[in-house]
Protein backbone atom coordinates (compact mmCIF):
# COMPACT_ATOMS: atom_id res chain seq x y z
CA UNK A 1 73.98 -41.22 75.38
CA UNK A 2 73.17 -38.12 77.39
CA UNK A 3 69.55 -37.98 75.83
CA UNK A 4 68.98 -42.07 77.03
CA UNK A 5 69.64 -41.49 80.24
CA UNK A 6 67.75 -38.42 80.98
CA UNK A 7 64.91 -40.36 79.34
CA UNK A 8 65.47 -43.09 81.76
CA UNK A 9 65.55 -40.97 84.60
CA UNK A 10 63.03 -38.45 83.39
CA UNK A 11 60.44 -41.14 83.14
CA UNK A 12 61.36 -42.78 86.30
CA UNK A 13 60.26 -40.23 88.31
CA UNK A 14 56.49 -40.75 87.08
CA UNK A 15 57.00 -44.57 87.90
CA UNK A 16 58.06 -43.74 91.41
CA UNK A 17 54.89 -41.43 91.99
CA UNK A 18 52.91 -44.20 90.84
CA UNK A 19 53.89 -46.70 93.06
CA UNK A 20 53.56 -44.20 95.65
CA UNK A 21 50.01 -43.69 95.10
CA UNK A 22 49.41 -47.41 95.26
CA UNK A 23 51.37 -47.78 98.58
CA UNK A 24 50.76 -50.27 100.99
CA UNK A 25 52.27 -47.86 104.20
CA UNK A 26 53.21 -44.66 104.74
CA UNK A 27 56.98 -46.39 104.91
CA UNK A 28 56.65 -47.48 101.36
CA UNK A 29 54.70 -44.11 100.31
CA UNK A 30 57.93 -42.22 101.60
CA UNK A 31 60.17 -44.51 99.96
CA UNK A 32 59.08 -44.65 96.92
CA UNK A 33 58.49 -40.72 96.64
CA UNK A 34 62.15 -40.73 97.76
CA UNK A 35 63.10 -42.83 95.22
CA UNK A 36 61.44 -40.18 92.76
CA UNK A 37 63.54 -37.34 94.21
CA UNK A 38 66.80 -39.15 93.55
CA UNK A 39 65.57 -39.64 89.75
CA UNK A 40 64.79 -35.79 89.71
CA UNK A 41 68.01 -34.65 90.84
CA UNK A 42 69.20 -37.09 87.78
CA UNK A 43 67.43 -35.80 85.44
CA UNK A 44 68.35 -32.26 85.93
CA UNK A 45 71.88 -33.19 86.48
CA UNK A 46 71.22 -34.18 83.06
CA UNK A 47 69.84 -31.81 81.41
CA UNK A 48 72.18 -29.51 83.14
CA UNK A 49 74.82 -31.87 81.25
CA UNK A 50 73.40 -30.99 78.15
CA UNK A 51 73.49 -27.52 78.60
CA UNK A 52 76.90 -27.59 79.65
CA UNK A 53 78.13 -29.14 77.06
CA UNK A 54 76.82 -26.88 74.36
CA UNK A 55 74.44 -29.75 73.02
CA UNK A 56 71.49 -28.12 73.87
CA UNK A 57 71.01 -23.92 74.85
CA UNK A 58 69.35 -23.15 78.09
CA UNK A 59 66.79 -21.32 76.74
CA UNK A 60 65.11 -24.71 75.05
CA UNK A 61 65.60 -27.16 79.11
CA UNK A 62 64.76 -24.14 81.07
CA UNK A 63 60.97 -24.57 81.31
CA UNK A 64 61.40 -28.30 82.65
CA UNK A 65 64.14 -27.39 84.42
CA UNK A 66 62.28 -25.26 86.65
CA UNK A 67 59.04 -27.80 86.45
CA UNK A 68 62.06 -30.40 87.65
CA UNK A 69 62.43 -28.11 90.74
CA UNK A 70 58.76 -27.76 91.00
CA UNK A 71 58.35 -30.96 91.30
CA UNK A 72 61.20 -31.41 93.68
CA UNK A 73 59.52 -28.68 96.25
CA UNK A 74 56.15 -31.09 95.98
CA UNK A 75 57.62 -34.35 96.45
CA UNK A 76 60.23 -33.29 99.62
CA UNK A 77 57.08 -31.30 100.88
CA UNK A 78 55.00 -34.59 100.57
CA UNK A 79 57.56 -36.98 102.34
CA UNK A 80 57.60 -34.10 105.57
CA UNK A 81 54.11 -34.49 105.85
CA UNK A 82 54.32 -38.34 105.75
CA UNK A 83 57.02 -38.51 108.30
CA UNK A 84 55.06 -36.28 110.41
CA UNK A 85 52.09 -37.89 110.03
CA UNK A 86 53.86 -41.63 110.71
């Protein structure tokens, strides 16, 4: 169950950058990168589920954990710049 839905999540975060390539405004560009930022806070919520729980050891998420927060840093830095920009 725990392994579905950080696939769901995990994936929709790709999806979301997507369609926020292909906006039509910078209101849609910020929403949908938004949108992708909700999914990554999912998906390491998560993973840190997993780890929590004994299913899986840190040592074997950590590296996308930390490309999860990556990521994060990118996207929230990318929806600044938009809202500035608007």
């Amino acid at each position: 169950m725990l392994g579905k839905q950080l696939l769901r999540s995990g994936t929709s975060v790709g999806a979301h950058y997507r369609e926020a390539r292909r906006s039509r405004s910078t209101a849609e560009f910020i929403s949908k990168n938004e949108g992708g930022l909700q999914e990554l806070e999912e998906t390491v919520y998560w993973m840190e589920l997993l780890v929590g729980t004994g299913l899986v050891s840190q040592s074997k998420l950590q590296d996308l954990i930390t490309e999860a927060e990556e990521l994060t840093a990118i996207l929230v830095s990318s929806v600044k710049t938009a809202k500035l920009n608007k």
